[in-house]
Protein backbone atom coordinates (compact mmCIF):
# COMPACT_ATOMS: atom_id res chain seq x y z
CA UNK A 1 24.86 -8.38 -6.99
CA UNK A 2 22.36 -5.97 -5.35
CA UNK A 3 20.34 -3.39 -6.85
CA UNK A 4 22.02 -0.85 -4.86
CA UNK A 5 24.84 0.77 -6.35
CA UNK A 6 28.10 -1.58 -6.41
CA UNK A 7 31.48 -1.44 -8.06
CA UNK A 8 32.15 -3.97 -10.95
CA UNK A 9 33.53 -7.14 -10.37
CA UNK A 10 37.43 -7.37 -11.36
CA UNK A 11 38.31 -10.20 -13.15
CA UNK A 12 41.06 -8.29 -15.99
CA UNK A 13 44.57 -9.97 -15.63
CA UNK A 14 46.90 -7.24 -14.88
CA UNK A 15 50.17 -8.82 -14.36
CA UNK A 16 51.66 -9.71 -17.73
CA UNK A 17 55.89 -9.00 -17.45
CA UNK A 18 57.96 -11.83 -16.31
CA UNK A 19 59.13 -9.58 -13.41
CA UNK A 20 55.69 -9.80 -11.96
CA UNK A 21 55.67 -13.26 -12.92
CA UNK A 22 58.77 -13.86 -10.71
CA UNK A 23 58.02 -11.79 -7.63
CA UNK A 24 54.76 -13.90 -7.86
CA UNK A 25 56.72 -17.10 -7.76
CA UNK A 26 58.83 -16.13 -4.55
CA UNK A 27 55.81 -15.81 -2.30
CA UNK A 28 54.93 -18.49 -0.11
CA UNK A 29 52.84 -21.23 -0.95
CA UNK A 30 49.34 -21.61 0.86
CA UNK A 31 48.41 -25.05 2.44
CA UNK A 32 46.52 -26.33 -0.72
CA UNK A 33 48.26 -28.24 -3.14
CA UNK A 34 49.13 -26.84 -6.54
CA UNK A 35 46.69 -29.44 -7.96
CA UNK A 36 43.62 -28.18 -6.15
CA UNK A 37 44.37 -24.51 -7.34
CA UNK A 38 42.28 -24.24 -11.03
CA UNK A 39 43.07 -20.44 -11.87
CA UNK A 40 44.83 -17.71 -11.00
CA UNK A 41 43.06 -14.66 -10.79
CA UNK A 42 44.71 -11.80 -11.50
CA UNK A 43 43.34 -8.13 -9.61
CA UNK A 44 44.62 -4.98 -9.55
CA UNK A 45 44.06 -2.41 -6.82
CA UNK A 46 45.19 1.28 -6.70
CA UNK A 47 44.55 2.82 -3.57
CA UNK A 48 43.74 6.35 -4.09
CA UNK A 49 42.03 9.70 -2.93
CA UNK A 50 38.17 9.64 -4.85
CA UNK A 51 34.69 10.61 -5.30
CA UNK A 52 31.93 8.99 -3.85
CA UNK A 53 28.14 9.78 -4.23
CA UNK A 54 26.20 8.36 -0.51
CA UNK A 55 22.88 9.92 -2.02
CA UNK A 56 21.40 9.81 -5.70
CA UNK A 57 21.53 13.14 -7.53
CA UNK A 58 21.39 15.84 -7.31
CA UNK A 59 23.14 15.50 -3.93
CA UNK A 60 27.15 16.27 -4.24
CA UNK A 61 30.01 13.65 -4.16
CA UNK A 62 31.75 13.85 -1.24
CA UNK A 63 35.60 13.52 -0.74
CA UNK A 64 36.58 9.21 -0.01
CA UNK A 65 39.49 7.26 -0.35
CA UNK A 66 38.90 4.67 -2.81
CA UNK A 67 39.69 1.19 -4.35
CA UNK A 68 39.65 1.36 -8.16
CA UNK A 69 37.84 4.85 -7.91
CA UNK A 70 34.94 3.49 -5.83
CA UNK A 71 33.99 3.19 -2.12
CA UNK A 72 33.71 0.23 -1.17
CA UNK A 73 36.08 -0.88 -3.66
CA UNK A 74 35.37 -3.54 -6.74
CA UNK A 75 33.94 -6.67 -5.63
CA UNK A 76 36.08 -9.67 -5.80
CA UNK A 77 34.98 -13.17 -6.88
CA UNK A 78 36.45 -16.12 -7.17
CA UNK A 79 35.68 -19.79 -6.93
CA UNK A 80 36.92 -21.97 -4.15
CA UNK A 81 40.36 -23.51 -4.90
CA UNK A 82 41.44 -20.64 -7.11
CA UNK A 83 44.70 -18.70 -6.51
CA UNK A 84 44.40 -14.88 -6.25
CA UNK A 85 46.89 -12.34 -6.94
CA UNK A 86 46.32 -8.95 -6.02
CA UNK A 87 48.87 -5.96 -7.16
CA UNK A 88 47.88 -2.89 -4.95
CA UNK A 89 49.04 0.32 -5.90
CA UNK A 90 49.42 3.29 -3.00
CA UNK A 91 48.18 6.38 -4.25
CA UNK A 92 47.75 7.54 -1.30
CA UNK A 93 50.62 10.51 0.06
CA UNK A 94 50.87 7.78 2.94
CA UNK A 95 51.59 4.64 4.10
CA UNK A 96 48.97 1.37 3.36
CA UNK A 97 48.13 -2.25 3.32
CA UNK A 98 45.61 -4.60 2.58
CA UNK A 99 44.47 -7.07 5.02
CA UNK A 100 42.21 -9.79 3.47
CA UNK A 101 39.81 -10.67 7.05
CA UNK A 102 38.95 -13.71 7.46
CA UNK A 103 41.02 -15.57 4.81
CA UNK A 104 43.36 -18.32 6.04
CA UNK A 105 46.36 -16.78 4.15
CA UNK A 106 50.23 -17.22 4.69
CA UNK A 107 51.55 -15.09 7.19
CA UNK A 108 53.53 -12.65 4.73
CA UNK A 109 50.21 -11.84 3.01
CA UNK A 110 48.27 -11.08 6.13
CA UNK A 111 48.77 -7.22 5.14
CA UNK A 112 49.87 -6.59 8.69
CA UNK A 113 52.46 -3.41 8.98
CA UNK A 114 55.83 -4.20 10.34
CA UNK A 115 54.57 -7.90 11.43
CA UNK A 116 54.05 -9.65 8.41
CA UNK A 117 55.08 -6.73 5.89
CA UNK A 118 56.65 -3.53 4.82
CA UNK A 119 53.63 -1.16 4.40
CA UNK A 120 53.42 0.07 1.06
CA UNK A 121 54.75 3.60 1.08
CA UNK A 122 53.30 6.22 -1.69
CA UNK A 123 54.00 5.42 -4.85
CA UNK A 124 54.69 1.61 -4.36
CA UNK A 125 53.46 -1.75 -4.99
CA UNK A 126 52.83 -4.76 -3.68
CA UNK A 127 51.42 -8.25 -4.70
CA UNK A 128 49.59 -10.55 -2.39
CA UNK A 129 49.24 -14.30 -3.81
CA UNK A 130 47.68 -16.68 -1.77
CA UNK A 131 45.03 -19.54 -2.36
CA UNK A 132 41.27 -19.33 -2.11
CA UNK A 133 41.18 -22.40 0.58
CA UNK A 134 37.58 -21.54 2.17
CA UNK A 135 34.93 -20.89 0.60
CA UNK A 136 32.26 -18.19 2.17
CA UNK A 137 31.92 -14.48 2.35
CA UNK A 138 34.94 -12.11 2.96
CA UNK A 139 36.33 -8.73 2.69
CA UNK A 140 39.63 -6.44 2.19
CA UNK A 141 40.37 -3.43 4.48
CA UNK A 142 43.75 -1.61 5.48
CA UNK A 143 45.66 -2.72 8.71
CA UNK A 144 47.44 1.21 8.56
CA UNK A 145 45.55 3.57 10.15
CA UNK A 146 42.41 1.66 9.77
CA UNK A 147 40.33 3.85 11.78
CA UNK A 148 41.10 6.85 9.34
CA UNK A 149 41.68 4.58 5.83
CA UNK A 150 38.67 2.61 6.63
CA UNK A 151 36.73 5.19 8.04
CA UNK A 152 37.14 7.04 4.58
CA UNK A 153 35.95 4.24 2.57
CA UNK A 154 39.02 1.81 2.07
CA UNK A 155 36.92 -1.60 2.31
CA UNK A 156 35.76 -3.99 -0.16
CA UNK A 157 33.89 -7.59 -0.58
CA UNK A 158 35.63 -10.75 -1.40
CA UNK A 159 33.40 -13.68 -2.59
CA UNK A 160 35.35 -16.85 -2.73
CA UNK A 161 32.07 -19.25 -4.38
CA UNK A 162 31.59 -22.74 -3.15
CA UNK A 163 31.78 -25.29 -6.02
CA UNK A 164 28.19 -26.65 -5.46
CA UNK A 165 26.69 -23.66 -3.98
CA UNK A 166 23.21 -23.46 -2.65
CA UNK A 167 20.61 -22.99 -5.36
CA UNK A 168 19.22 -19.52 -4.92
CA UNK A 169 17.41 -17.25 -7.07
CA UNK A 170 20.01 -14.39 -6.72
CA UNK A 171 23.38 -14.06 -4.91
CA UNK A 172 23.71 -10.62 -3.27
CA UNK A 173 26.40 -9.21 -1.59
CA UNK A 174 25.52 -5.66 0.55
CA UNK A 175 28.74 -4.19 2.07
CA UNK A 176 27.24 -2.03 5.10
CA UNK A 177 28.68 0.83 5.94
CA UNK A 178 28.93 3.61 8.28
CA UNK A 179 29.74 7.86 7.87
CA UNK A 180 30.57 10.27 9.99
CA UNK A 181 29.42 13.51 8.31
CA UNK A 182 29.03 17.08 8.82
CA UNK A 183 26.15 19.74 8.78
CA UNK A 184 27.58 20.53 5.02
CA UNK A 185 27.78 16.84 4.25
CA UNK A 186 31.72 16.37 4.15
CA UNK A 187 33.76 13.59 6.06
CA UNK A 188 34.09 14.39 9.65
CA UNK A 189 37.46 14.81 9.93
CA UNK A 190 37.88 14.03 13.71
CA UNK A 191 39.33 10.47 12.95
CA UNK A 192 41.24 9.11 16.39
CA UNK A 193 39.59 11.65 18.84
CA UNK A 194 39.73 10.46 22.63
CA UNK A 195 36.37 10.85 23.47
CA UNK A 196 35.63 7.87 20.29
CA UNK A 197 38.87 5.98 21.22
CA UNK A 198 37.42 6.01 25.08
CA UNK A 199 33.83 4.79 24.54
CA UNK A 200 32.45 2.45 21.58
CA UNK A 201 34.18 4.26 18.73
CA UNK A 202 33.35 6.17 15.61
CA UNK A 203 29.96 5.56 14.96
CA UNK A 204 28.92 7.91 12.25
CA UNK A 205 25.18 9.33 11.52
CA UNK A 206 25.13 7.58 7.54
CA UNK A 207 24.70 4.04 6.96
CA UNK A 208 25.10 3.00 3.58
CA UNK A 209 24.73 -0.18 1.78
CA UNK A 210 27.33 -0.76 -1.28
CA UNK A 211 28.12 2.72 -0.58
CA UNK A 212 24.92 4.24 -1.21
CA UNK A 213 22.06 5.45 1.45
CA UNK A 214 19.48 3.38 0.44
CA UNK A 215 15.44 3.18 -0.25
CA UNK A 216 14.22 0.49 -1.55
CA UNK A 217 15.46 -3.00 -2.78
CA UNK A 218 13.00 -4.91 -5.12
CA UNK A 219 12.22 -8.33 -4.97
CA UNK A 220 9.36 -10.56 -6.01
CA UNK A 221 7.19 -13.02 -4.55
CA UNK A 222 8.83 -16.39 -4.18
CA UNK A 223 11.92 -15.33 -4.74
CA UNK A 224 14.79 -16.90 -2.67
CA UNK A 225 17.96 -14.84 -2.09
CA UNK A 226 21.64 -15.80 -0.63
CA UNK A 227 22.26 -12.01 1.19
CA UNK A 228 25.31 -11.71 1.76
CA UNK A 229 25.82 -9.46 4.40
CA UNK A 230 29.51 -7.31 5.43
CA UNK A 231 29.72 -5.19 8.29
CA UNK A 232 32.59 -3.20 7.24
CA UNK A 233 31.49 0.25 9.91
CA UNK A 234 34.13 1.50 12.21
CA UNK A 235 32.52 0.49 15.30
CA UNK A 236 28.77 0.52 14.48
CA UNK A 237 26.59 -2.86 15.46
CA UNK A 238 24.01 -4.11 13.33
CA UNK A 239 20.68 -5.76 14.78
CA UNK A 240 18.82 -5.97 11.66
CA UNK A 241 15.06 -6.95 11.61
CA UNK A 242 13.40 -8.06 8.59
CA UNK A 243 9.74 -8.18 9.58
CA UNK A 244 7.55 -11.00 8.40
CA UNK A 245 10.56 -13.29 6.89
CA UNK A 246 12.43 -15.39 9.02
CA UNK A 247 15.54 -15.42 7.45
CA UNK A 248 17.63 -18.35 8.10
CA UNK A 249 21.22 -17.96 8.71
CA UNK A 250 23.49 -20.75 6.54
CA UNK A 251 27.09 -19.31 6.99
CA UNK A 252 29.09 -17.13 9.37
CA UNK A 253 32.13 -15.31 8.64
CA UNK A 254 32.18 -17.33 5.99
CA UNK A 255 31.83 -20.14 7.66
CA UNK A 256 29.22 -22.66 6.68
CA UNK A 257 26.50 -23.06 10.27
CA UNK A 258 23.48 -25.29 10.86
CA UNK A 259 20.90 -23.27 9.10
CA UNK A 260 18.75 -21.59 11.74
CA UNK A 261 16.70 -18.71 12.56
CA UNK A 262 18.88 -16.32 14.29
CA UNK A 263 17.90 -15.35 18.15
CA UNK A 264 14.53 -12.94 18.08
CA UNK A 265 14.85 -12.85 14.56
CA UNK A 266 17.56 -10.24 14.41
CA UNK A 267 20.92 -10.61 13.00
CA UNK A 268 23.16 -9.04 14.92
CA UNK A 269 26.70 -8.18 13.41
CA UNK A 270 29.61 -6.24 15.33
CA UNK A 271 32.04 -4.61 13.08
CA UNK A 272 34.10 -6.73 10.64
CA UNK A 273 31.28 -9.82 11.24
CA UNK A 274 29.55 -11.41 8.40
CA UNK A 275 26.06 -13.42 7.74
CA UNK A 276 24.89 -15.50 4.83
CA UNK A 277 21.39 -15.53 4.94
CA UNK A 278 18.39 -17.39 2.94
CA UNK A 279 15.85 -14.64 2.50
CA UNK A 280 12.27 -15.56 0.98
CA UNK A 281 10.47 -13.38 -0.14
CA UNK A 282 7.02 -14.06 1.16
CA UNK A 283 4.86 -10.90 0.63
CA UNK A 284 2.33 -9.79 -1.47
CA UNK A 285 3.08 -7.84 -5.11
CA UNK A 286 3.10 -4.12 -4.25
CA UNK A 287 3.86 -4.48 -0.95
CA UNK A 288 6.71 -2.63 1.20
CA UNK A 289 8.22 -4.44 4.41
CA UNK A 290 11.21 -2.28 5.87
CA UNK A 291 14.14 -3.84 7.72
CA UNK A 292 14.83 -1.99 10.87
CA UNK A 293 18.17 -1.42 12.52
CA UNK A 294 17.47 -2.08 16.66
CA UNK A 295 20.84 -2.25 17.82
CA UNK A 296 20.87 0.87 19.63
CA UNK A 297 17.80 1.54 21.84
CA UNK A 298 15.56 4.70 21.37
CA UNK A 299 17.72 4.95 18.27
CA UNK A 300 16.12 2.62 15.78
CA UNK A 301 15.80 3.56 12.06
CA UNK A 302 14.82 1.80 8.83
CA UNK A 303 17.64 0.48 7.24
CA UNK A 304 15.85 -0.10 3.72
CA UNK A 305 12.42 -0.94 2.28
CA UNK A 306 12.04 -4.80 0.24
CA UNK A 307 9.88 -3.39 -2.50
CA UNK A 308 7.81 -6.32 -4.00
CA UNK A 309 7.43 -5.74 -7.83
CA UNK A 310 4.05 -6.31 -9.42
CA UNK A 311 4.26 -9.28 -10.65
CA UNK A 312 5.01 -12.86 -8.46
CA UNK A 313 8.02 -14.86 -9.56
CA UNK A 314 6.01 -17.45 -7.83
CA UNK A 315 3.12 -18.51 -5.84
CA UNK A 316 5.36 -19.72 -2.99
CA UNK A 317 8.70 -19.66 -1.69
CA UNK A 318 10.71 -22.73 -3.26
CA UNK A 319 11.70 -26.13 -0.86
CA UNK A 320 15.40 -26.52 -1.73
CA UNK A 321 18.09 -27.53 0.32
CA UNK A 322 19.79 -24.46 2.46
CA UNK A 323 23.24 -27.02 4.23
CA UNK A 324 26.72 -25.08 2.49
CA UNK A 325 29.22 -27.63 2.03
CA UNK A 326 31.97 -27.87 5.03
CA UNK A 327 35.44 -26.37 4.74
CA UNK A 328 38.81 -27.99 5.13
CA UNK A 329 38.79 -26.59 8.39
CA UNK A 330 40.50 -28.65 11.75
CA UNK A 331 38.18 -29.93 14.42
CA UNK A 332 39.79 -28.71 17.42
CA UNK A 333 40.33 -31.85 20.47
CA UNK A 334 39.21 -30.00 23.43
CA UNK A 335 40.08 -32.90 25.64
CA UNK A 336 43.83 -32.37 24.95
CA UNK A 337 43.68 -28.53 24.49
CA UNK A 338 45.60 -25.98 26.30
CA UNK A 339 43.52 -23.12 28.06
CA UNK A 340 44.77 -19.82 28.05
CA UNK A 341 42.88 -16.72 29.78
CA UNK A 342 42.50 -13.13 28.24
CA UNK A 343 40.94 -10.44 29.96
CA UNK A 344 40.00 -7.08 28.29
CA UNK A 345 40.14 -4.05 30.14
CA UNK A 346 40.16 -0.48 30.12
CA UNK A 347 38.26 2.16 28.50
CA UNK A 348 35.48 5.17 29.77
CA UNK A 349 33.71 3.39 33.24
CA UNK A 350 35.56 -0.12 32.81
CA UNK A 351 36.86 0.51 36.71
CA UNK A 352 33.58 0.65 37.74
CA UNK A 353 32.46 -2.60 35.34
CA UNK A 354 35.76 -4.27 36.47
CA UNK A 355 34.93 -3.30 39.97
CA UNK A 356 31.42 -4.46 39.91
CA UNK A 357 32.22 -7.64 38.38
CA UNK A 358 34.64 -9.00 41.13
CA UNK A 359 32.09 -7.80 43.91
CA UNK A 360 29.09 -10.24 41.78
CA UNK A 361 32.14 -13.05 41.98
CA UNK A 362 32.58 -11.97 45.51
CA UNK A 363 35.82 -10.18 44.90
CA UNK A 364 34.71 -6.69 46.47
CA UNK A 365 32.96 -5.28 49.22
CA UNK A 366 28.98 -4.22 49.21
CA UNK A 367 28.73 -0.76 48.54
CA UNK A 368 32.38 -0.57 47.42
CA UNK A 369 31.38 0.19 43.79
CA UNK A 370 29.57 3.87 45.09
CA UNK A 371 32.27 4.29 47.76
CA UNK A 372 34.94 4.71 45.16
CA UNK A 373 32.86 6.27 42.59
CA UNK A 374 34.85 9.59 42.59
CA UNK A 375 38.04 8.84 42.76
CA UNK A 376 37.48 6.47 39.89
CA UNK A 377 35.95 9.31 37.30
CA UNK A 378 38.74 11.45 38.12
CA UNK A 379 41.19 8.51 37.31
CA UNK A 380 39.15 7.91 34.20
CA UNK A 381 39.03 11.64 33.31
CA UNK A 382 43.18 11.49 33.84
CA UNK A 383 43.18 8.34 31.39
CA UNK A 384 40.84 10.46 28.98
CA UNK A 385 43.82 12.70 28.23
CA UNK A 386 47.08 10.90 28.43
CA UNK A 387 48.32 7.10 27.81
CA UNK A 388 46.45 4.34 26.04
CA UNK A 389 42.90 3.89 26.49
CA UNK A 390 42.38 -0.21 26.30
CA UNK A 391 44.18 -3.45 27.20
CA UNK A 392 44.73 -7.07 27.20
CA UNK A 393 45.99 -8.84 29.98
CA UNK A 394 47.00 -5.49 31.58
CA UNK A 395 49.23 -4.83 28.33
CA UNK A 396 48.37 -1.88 25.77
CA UNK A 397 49.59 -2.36 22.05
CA UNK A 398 51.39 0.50 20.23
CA UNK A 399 48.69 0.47 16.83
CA UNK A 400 51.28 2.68 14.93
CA UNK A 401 54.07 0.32 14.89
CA UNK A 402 52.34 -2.66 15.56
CA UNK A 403 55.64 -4.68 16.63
CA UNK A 404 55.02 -5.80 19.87
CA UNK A 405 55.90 -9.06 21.71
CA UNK A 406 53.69 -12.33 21.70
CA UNK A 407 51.59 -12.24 24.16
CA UNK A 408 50.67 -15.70 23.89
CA UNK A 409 53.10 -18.85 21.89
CA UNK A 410 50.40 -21.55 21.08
CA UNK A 411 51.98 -24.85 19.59
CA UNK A 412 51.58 -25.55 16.27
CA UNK A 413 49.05 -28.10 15.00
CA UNK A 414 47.73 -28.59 18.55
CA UNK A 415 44.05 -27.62 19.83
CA UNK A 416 43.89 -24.80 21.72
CA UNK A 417 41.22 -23.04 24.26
CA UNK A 418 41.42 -19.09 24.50
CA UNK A 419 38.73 -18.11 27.39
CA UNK A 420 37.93 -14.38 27.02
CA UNK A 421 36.74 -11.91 29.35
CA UNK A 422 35.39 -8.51 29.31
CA UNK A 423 35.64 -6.46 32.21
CA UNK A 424 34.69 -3.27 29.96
CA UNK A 425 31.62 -1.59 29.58
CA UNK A 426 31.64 -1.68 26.03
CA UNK A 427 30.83 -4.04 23.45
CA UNK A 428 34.28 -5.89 21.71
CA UNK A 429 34.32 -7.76 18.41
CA UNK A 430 37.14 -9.87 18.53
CA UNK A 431 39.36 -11.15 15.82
CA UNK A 432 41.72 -13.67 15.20
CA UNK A 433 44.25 -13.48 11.69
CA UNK A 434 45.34 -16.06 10.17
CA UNK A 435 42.41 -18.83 11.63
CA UNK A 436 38.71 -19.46 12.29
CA UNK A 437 37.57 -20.84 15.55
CA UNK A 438 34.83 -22.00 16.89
CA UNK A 439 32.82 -20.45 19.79
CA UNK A 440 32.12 -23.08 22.03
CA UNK A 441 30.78 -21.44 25.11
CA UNK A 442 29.33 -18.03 26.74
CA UNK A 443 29.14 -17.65 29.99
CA UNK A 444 29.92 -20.86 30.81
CA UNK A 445 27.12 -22.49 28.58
CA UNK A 446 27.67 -24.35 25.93
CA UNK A 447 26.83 -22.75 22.01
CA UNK A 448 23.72 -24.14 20.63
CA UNK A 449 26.04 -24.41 16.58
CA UNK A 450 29.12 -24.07 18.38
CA UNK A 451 29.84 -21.95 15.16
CA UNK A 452 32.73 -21.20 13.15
CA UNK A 453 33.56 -17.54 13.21
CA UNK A 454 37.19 -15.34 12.95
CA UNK A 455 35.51 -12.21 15.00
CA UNK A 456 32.90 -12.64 17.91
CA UNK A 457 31.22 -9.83 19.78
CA UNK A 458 31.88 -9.78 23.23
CA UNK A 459 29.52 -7.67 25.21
CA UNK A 460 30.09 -6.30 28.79
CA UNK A 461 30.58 -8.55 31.44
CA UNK A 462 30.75 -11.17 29.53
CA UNK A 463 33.03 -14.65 29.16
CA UNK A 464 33.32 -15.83 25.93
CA UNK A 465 35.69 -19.17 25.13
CA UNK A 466 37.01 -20.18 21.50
CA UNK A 467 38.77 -22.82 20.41
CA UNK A 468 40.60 -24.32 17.38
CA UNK A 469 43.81 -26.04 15.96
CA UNK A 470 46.64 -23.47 15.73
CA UNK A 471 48.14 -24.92 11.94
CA UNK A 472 48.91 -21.77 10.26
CA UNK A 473 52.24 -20.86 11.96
CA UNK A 474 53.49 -17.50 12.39
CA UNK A 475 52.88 -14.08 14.21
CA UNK A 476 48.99 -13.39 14.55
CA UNK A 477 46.99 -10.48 15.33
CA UNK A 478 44.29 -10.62 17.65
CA UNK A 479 42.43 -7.16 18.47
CA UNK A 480 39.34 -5.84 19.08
CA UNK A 481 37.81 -4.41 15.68
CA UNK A 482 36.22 -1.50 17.10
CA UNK A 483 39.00 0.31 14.86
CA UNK A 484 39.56 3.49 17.50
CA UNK A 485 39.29 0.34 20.31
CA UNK A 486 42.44 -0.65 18.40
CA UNK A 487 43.79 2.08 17.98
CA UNK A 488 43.63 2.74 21.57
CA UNK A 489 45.54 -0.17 22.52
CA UNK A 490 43.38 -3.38 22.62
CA UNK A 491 45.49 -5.45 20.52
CA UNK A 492 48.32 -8.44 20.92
CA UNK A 493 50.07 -10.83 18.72
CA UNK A 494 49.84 -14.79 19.44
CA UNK A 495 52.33 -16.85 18.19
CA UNK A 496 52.38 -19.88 16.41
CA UNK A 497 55.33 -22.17 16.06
């Protein structure tokens, strides 16, 4: 782990009364075969109202919602192959679940209200069980509410270790994070407002790493570090520069990628994304280099400084192999696949986007855009105060109940193509439960790793297409995680059977 501030990892076996045992043994089995799985783990959560301190003393705690007491909550580790059970808790005085992003779970652990689960009402319990198929870098959030639990703190890291990892000199994991907080340095309590649920979301004015604003990290020359890297913000993007160091990106979402250098040097993460990254530390003993956040133009800041200690660990950085190891993942046939189309819509000026797109495709008059600016803001300023804000394929979700018809029934064990457009003028990091895919095109050119990822960033006017093998049958989410995005209607449920 980081020197930042970080929860302890949870390894204490919880569940010891044979009535655990035997709820345990009526949840469905995962995929992998009993022989593969070499331990349970055994983790207990209790979701509950907290402390947290963003700043060192003598700055105050501020009000969270926690995970064990802590925000982000504990980090999990386990080894590839390993079973997990989880027993959460609700302290909360409503209703929660955990969703586990990312993870190829079976469907009734997918922590989905009211489509794969009862939410846990206060007071109660529930245990997730599942298997630990992929190996890579994951995380835990709430699927109730998100954009308030979340946006309080309920997120955490789950490490599921390769067998024959990468040799590294340290394995760090830094949960990113993002606050919305007043002039008195409380929680903004304006969680779901329109004006956020409208444009790109809640993005606060604190970033933290392992829930702490940060300074400095120290390292030494020649050291080689596996960063681990979780955007677990509401709606915040990350375009992080680390000056001078190339890092080389080995894994995303978890997924293992052609190590490369990523475009311009910057990793970019939308919300939910992850990045494994080989980091070495190439500068001088007692030097600073800061990593700046340039997502948001003529709003740069520096994120945190790499501190370089005294004293080299050595003289250069080390030549070892950076490849992960593949995961039992199917290679989708795209020859054979179906193609299905998605369009995203809606949203503060996605007329006008919409409306300028068809007239580039020919679609639309010249001058058509300016002709109908007006009555288009006052439709927009209409949609600001009444009825859902976002939608796919013309249809708006329902986050609170989250029951809502497939919108798409996608065979099971065949290869499937999901081409996605974005008619908004916002960015939209899209995710997919239950499966990772791999991005094969954007804008109609091919990837250059056609990469393995479960959320992708979609940016305005942009076509993004996906594909995989649809094996993990049941009722899937798939929604932008912009949480107020969601909340706002740009979700839908595909089907698998």
């Amino acid at each position: 782990m980081s020197r930042f501030y970080s929860p302890a990892l949870t390894r204490r076996a919880f569940l010891t009364s044979a009535a655990a045992g035997a709820v345990g043994a009526m949840l469905p089995v995962s995929r992998q075969s009993p022989a593969i799985a070499a331990a349970v783990r055994e983790i207990q959560l209790r979701v509950a109202p907290g402390r947290a301190r963003l700043l060192p003393e003598p700055s105050s705690e501020i009000s969270a919602w926690c995970y064990n007491g802590t925000a982000p909550g504990p980090e999990i580790r386990v080894r590839q192959g390993d079973r997990l059970r989880v027993e959460v808790e609700n302290g909360l005085a409503e209703e929660t679940t955990v969703h586990w992003h990312g993870v190829r779970v079976p469907h009734t652990m997918d922590g989905v209200p009211h489509l794969t689960q009862k939410p846990i009402g206060a007071g109660e319990r529930f245990v997730y069980e599942f298997d630990a198929v992929d190996a890579g870098t994951f995380w835990y959030h709430p699927h109730q509410r998100s954009f308030e639990q979340a946006g309080r703190g309920l997120y955490g890291p789950l490490i599921i270790e390769e067998r024959e990892p990468v040799r590294v000199d340290r394995d760090v994991t830094w949960v990113l994070g993002d606050w919305r907080l007043t002039k008195s340095g409380a929680v903004s309590e304006d969680f779901g407002n329109m004006h956020d649920i409208h444009h790109n979301g809640r993005v606060g004015n604190t970033v933290t790493i392992n829930g702490r604003v940060p300074d400095t990290f120290a390292v030494r020359k020649g050291e080689r570090i596996r960063l681990r890297l979780i955007n677990a913000a509401n709606a915040r993007i990350f375009s992080l520069d680390v000056a001078g160091h190339g890092p080389v990106v080995i894994a995303l979402d978890g997924q293992p990628v052609t190590p490369h250098m990523p475009d311009g040097g910057r990793v970019v993460l939308g919300p939910a994304m992850r990045a494994d990254l080989i980091v070495d530390m190439t500068g001088e003993p007692g030097s600073r280099v800061s990593i700046i956040d340039r997502f948001y133009e003529g709003l740069e800041y520096r994120l945190v400084d790499l501190a370089y200690g005294d004293t080299p660990l050595r003289g250069r950085a080390p030549d070892w192999p950076m490849a992960l190891p593949t995961n039992p993942l199917p290679e989708p046939d795209l020859k054979n696949a179906s193609r299905n189309e998605i369009v995203f819509n809606g949203g503060m000026m996605g007329e006008i986007v919409a409306q300028d797109m068809g007239e580039s495709m020919g679609q639309g008059a010249p001058g058509g855009m300016m002709r109908d600016m007006n009555p288009m803001m006052g439709g927009m300023m209409r949609m600001m105060n009444s009825g859902p804000a976002w939608f796919i394929n013309g249809v708006a979700a329902d986050e609170a109940s989250h029951d809502m018809k497939p919108m798409l029934t996608l065979r099971r064990n065949k290869s499937h193509v999901i081409a996605m457009t974005n008619v908004t003028a916002w960015h939209h990091p899209i995710h997919l439960h239950g499966h990772s895919f791999r991005v094969i095109s954007r804008n109609g050119q091919p990837t250059r790793h056609r990469e393995w990822q479960d959320t992708v960033l979609v940016s305005p006017r942009e076509k993004v297409e996906i594909a995989f093998v649809a094996d993990n049958p049941g009722d899937w989410m798939f929604h932008c995680h912009v949480l107020e995005h969601q909340a706002g209607g740009m979700m839908a449920v595909f089907r698998v059977a």
